[in-house]
Protein backbone atom coordinates (compact mmCIF):
# COMPACT_ATOMS: atom_id res chain seq x y z
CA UNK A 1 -95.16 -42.06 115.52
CA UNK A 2 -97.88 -43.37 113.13
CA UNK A 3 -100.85 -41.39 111.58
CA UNK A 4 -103.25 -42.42 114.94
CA UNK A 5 -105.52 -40.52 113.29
CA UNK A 6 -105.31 -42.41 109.94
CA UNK A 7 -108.43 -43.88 109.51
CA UNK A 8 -110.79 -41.03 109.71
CA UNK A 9 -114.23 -42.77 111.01
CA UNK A 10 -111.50 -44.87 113.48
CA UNK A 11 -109.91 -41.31 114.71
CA UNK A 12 -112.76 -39.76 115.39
CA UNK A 13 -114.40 -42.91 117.30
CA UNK A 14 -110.98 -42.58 119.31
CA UNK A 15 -111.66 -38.49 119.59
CA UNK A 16 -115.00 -39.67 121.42
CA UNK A 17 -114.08 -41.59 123.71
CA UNK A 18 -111.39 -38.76 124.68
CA UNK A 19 -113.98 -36.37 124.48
CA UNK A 20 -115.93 -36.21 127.88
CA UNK A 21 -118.05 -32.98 126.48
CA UNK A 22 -118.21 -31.06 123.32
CA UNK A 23 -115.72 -29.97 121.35
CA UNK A 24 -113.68 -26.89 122.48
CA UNK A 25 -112.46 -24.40 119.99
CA UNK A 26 -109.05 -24.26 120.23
CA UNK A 27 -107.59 -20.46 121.80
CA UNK A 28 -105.02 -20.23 119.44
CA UNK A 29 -107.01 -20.16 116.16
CA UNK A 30 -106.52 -17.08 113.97
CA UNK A 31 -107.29 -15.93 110.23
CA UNK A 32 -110.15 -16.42 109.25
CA UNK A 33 -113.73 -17.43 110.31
CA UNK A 34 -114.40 -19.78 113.66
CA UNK A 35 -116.78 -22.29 114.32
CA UNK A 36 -119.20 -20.80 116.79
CA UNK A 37 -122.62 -21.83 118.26
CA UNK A 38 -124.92 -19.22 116.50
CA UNK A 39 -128.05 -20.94 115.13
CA UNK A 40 -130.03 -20.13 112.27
CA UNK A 41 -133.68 -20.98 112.56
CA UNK A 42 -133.66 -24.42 111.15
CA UNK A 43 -136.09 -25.87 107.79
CA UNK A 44 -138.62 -28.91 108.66
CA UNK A 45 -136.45 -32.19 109.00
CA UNK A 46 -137.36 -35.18 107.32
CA UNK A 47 -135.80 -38.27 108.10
CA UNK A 48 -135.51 -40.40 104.94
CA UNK A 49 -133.55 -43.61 106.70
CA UNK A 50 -132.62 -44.68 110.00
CA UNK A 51 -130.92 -47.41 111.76
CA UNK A 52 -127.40 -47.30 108.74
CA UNK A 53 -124.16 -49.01 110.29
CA UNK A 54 -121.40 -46.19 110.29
CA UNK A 55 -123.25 -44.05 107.28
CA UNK A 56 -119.91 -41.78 106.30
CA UNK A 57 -120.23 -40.23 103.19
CA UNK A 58 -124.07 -39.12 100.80
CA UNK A 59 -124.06 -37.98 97.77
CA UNK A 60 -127.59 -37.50 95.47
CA UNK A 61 -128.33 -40.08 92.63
CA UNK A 62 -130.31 -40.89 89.63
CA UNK A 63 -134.15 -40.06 89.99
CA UNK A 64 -133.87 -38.25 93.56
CA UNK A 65 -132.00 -41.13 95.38
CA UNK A 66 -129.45 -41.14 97.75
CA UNK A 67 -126.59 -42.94 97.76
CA UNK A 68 -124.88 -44.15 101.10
CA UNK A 69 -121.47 -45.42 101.98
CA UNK A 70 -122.12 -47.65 105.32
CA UNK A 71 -118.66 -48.02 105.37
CA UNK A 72 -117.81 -50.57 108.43
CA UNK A 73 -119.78 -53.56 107.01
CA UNK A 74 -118.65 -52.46 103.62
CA UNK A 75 -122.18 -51.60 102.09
CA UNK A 76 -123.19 -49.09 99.33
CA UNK A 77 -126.78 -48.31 99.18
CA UNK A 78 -129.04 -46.55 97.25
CA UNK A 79 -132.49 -44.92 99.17
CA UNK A 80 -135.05 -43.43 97.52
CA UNK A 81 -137.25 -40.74 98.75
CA UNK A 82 -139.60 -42.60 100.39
CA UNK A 83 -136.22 -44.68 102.24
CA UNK A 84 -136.61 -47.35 100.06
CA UNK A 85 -132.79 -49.18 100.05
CA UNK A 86 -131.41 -50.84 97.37
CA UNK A 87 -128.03 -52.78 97.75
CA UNK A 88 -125.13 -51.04 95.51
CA UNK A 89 -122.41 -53.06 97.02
CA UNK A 90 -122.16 -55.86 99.22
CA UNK A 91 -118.42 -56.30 100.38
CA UNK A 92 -118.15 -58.05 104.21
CA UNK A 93 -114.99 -57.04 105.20
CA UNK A 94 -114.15 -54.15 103.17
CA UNK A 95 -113.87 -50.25 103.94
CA UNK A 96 -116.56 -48.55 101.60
CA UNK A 97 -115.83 -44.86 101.31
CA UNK A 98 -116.28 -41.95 99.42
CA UNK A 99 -119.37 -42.20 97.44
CA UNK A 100 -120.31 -39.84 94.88
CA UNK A 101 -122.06 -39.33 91.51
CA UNK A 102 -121.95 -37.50 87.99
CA UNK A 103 -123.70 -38.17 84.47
CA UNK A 104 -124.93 -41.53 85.95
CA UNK A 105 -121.75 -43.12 87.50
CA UNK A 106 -121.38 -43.30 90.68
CA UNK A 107 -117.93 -43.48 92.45
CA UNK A 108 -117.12 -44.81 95.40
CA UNK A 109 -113.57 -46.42 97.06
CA UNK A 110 -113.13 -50.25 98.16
CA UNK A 111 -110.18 -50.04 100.70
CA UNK A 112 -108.36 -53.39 102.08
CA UNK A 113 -108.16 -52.80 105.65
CA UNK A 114 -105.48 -54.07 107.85
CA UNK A 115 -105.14 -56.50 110.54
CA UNK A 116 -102.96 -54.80 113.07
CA UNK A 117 -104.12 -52.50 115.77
CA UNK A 118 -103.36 -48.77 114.48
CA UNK A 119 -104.06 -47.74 110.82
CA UNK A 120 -101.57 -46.62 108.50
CA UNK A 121 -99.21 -49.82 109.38
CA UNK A 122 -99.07 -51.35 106.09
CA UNK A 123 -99.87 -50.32 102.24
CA UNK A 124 -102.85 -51.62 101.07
CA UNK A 125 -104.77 -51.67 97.67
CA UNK A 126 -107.11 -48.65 97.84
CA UNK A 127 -109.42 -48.78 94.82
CA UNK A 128 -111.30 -46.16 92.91
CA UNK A 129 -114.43 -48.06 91.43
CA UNK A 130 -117.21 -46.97 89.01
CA UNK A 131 -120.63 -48.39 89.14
CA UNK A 132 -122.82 -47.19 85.51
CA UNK A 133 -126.33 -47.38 85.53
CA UNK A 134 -126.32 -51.19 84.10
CA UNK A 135 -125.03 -52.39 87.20
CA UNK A 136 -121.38 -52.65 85.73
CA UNK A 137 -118.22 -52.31 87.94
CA UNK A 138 -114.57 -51.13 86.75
CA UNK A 139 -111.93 -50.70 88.73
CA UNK A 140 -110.49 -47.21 87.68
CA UNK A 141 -106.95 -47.29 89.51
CA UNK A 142 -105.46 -48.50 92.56
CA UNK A 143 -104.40 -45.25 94.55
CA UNK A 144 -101.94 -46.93 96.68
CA UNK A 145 -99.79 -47.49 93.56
CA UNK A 146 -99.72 -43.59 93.36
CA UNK A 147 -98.37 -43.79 97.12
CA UNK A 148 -96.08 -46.40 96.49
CA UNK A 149 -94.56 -44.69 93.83
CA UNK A 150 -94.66 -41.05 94.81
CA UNK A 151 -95.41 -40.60 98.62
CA UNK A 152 -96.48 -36.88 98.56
CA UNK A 153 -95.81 -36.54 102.31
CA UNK A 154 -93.39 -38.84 102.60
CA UNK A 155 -90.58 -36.19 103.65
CA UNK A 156 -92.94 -34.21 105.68
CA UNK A 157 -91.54 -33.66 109.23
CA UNK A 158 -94.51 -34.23 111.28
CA UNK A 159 -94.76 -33.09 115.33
CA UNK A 160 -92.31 -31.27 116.97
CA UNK A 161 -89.89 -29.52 114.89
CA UNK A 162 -88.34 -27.03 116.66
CA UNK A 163 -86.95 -28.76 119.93
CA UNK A 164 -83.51 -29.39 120.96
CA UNK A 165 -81.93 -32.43 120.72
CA UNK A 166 -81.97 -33.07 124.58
CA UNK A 167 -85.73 -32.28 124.43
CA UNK A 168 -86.32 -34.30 122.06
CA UNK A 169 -84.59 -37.10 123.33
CA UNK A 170 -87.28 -37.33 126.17
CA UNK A 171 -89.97 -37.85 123.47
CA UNK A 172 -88.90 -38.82 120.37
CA UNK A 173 -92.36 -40.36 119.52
CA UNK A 174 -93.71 -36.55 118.95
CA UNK A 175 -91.45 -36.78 115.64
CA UNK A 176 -91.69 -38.54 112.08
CA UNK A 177 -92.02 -38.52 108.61
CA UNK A 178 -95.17 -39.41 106.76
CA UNK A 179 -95.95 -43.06 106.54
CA UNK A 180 -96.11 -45.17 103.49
CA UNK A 181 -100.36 -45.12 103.56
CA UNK A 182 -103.22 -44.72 101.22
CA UNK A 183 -106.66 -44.22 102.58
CA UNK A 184 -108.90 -42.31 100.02
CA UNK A 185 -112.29 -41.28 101.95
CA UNK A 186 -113.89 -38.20 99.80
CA UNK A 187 -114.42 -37.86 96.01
CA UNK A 188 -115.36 -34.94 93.63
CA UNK A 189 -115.98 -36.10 90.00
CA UNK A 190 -116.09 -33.80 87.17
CA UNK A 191 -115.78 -34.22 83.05
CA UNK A 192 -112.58 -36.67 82.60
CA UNK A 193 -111.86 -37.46 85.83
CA UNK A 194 -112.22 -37.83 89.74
CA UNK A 195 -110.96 -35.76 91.81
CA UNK A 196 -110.11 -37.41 94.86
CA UNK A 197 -109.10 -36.77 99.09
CA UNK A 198 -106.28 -39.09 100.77
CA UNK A 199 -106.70 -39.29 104.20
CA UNK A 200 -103.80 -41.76 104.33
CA UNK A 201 -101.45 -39.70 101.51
CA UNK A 202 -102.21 -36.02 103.06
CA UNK A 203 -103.01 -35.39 99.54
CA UNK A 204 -106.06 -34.11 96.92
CA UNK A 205 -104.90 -36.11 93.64
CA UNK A 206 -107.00 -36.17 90.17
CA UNK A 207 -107.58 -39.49 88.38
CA UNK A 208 -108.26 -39.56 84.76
CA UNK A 209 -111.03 -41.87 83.33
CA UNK A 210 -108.49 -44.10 82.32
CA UNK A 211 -106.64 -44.84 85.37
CA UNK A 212 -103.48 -42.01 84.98
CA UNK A 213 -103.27 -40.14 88.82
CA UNK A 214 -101.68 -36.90 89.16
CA UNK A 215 -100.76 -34.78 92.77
CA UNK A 216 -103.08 -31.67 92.94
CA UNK A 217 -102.06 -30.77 96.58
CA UNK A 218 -99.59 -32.24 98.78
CA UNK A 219 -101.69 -30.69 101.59
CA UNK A 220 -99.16 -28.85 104.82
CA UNK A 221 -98.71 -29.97 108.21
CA UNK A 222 -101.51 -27.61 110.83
CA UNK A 223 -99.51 -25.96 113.26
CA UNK A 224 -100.79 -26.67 116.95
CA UNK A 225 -99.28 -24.60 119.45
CA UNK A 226 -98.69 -27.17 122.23
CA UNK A 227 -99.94 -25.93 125.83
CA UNK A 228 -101.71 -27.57 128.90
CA UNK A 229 -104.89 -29.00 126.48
CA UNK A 230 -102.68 -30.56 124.11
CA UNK A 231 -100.43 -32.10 126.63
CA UNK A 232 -103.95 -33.15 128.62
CA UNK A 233 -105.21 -35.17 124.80
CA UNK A 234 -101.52 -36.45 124.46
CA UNK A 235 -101.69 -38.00 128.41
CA UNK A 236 -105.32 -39.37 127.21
CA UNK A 237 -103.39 -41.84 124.46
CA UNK A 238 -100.61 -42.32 126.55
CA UNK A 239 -97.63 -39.36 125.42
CA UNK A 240 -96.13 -38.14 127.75
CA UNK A 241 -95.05 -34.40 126.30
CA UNK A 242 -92.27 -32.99 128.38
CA UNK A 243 -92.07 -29.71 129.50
CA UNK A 244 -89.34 -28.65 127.43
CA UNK A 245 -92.48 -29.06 124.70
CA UNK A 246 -94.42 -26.21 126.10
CA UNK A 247 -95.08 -23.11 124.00
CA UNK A 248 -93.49 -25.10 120.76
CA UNK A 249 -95.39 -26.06 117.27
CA UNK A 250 -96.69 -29.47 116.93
CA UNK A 251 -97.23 -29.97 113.00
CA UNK A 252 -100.14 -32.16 113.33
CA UNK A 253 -101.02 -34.30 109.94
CA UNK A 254 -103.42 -32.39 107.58
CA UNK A 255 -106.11 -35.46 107.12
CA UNK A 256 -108.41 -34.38 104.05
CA UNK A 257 -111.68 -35.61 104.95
CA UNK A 258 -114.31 -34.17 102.21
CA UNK A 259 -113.71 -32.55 98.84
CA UNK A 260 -116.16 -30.43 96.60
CA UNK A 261 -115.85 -29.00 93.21
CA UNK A 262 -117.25 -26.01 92.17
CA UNK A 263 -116.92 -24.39 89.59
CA UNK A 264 -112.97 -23.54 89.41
CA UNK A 265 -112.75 -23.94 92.98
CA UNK A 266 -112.39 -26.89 94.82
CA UNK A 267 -113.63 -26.57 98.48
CA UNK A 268 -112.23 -29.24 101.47
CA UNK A 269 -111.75 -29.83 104.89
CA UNK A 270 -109.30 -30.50 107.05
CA UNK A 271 -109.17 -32.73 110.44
CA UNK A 272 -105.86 -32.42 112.23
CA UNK A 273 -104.57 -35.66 113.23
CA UNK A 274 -103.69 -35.90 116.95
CA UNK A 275 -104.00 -33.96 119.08
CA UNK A 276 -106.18 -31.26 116.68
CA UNK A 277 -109.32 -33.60 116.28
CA UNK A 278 -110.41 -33.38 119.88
CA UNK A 279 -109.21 -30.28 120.04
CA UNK A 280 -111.77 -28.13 117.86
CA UNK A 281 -108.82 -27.24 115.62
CA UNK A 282 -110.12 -28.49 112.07
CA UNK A 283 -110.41 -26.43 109.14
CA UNK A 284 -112.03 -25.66 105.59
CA UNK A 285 -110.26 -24.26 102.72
CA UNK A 286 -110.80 -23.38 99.28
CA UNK A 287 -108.38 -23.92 96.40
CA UNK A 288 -108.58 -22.49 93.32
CA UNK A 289 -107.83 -25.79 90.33
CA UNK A 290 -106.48 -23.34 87.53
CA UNK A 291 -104.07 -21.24 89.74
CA UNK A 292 -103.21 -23.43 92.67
CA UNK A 293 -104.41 -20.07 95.14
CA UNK A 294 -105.40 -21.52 97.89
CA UNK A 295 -107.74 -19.76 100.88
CA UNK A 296 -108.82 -20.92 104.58
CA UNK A 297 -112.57 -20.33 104.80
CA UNK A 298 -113.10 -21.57 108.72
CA UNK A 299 -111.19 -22.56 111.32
CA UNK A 300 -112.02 -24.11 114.95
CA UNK A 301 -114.17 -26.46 113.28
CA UNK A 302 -114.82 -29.41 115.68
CA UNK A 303 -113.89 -32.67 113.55
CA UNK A 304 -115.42 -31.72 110.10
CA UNK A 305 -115.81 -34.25 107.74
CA UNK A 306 -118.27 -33.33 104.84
CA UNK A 307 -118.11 -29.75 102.93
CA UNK A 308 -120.99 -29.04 100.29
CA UNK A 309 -121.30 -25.65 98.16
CA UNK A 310 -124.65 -24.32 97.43
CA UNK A 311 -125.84 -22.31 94.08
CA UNK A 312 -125.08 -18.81 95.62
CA UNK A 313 -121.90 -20.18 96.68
CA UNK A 314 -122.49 -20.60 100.48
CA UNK A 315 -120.30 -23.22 102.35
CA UNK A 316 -121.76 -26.15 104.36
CA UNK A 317 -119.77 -28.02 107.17
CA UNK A 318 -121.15 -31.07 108.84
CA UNK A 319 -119.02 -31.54 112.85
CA UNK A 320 -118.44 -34.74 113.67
CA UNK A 321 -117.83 -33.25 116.86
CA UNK A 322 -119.85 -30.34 116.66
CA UNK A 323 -123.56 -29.47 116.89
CA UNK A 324 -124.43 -30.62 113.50
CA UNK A 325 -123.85 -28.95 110.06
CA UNK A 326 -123.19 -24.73 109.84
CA UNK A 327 -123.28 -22.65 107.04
CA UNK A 328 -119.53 -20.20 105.84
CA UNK A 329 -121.64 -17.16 105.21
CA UNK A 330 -119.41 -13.89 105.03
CA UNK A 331 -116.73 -15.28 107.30
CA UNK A 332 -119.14 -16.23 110.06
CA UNK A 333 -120.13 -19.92 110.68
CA UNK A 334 -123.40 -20.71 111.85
CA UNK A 335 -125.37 -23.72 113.01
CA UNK A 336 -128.56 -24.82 110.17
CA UNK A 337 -129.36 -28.15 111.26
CA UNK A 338 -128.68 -29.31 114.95
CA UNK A 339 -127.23 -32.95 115.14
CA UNK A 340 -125.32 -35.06 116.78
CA UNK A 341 -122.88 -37.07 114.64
CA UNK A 342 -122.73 -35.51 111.57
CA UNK A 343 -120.56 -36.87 109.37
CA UNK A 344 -121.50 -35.35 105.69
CA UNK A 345 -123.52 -32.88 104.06
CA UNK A 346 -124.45 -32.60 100.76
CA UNK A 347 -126.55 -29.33 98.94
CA UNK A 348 -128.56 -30.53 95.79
CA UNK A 349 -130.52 -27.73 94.70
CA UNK A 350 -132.71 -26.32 97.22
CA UNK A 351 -132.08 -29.44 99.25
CA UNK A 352 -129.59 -30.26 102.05
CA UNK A 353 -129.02 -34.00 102.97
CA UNK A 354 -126.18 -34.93 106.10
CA UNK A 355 -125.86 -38.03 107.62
CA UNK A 356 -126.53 -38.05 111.26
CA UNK A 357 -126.11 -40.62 114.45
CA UNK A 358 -123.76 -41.85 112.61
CA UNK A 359 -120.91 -43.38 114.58
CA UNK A 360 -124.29 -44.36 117.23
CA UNK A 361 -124.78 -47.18 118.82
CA UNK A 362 -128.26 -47.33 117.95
CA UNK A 363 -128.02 -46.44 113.86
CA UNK A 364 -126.76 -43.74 111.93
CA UNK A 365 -129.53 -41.39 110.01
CA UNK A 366 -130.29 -39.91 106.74
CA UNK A 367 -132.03 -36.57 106.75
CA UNK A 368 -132.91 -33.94 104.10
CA UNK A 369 -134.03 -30.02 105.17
CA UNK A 370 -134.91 -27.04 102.48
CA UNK A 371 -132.60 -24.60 101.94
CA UNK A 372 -134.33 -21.19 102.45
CA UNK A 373 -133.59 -18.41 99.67
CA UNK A 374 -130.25 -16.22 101.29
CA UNK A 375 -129.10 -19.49 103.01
């Protein structure tokens, strides 16, 4: 059994076409708050740029810009205000992830993508680049070096743990170790280094400015008690989970797919790989960098994939899945701007920017609201 849910803009493509409606929260979350549909009455919307192929990750720039990983055709761009785009990075071919910026550098990830027909089958350079303000490049490391070397989840006993040996005879696909993968898709830069989420590694690693990568996190398997929906998403990609199954754990892979420092805490999220990404199960945590305390913030969050921490400390999710991006406001989630396909968020100030549309046929879109004061 391979990571199906590897590649995390590929997974949750997959987790649409699965999903006929929208996301269901799944009944066994517990501990802390759930992703619910209360709305907050949303800021004016102002779209700053529309039509972007697969926009994944935002992060603010130099002079009020916005930079953009379109990460399918390999693109980093730069809009201003106004939507005015300026090429970053031109790289046909290429996976573009993880954009973001500090003391004008921005950071971003140029990821070799494979040929065969389920992520996660081979170990490919995954590079952590620089970009300064004089247009220069640098290569920073090559994280799958750090996998190659270290594999932080490589003895991880992922799926069904707990089954007999005649049960699991009748499945033995729902049972592995973590693959040999690197696939780094969120980044958190502070003074001396990067901090960096690997979707492929099931790992939050630092980098140093010159290259050295340490293990932060080697982030644990999400439990997923397996009843009738689970074995409904497993029939969906063609599992067959016998009944011998029923009522067990299945320790689903703990894909990181955003990361946000602040202060001494470093806030991410969490998209279970199958079945828990079409299943409403995923997850924000915070972790504290000096003491290692970690601290689950949300749960049945529908495919998050961007986190962002405002000045008074209030938590932003944008749901891939979802209806858009919520707030984490004294353990209750709640909706602040309506969307479909969001796939980051971003707080700058008094200003919230999430990408939107953005797996859509039709164009993916950039959009910026106010932040009102208690929000």
């Amino acid at each position: 059994m391979r990571k199906q849910i590897a590649a995390i803009a590929a997974a949750c493509a997959v987790a649409m076409i699965m999903s006929a409606g929208p996301a269901l929260a799944h009944p066994n979350a517990s501990n802390g708050a759930r992703g619910n549909s209360s709305h907050s009455t949303p800021t004016p919307v102002t779209e700053v740029a529309s039509q972007l192929i697969s926009p994944l990750k935002v992060a603010f720039g130099s002079n009020g810009s916005f930079l953009v990983a379109e990460s399918f055709v390999g693109q980093l761009n730069s809009y201003s205000a106004q939507g005015v785009k300026t090429s970053l990075v031109n790289a046909p071919g290429q996976e573009i992830a993880g954009v973001s910026y500090l003391d004008g550098i921005t950071y971003y990830f140029d990821n070799d993508q494979g040929t065969g027909p389920e992520p996660g089958g081979e170990l490919l350079p995954a590079r952590l680049m620089s970009l300064d303000q004089q247009g220069t490049t640098r290569q920073i490391t090559d994280l799958s070096v750090f996998e190659a070397n270290n594999d932080p989840d490589g003895a991880t006993v992922y799926g069904v743990r707990d089954a007999s040996a005649e049960c699991l005879a009748q499945a033995p696909y729902l049972q592995a170790t973590g693959e040999l993968f690197s696939h780094p898709y969120s980044s958190a830069p502070v003074r001396g280094g990067v901090y960096v989420g690997d979707a492929g590694a099931n790992a939050i690693l630092h980098v140093s400015n010159t290259g050295n990568v340490e293990l932060v996190k080697a982030l644990p398997a999400e439990a997923i008690t397996i009843d009738a929906s689970v074995v409904a998403v497993a029939a969906q990609v063609g599992m067959v989970v016998p009944d011998c199954m029923l009522g067990l754990k299945y320790y689903a892979q703990p894909v990181p797919t955003d990361i946000e420092i602040n202060g001494q805490w470093l806030y991410y999220t969490v998209l279970p790989g199958v079945p828990g990404e079409s299943l409403g199960a995923g997850k924000a945590y915070r972790m504290n960098v000096n003491s290692g305390t970690t601290q689950l913030l949300a749960q049945g969050l529908a495919a998050p994939t961007g986190i962002a921490v405002d000045k008074t400390n209030n938590v932003y999710v944008a749901q891939l899945l979802g209806d858009g991006v919520s707030v984490i406001k004294n353990g209750q989630v709640s909706n602040v701007l309506p969307a479909a396909l969001a796939s980051d968020v971003e707080v700058g100030g008094s200003t919230l920017a999430a990408l939107t549309n953005s797996l859509a046929e039709t164009g993916g879109s950039l959009v910026t609201t106010g932040l009102r004061n208690g929000r």
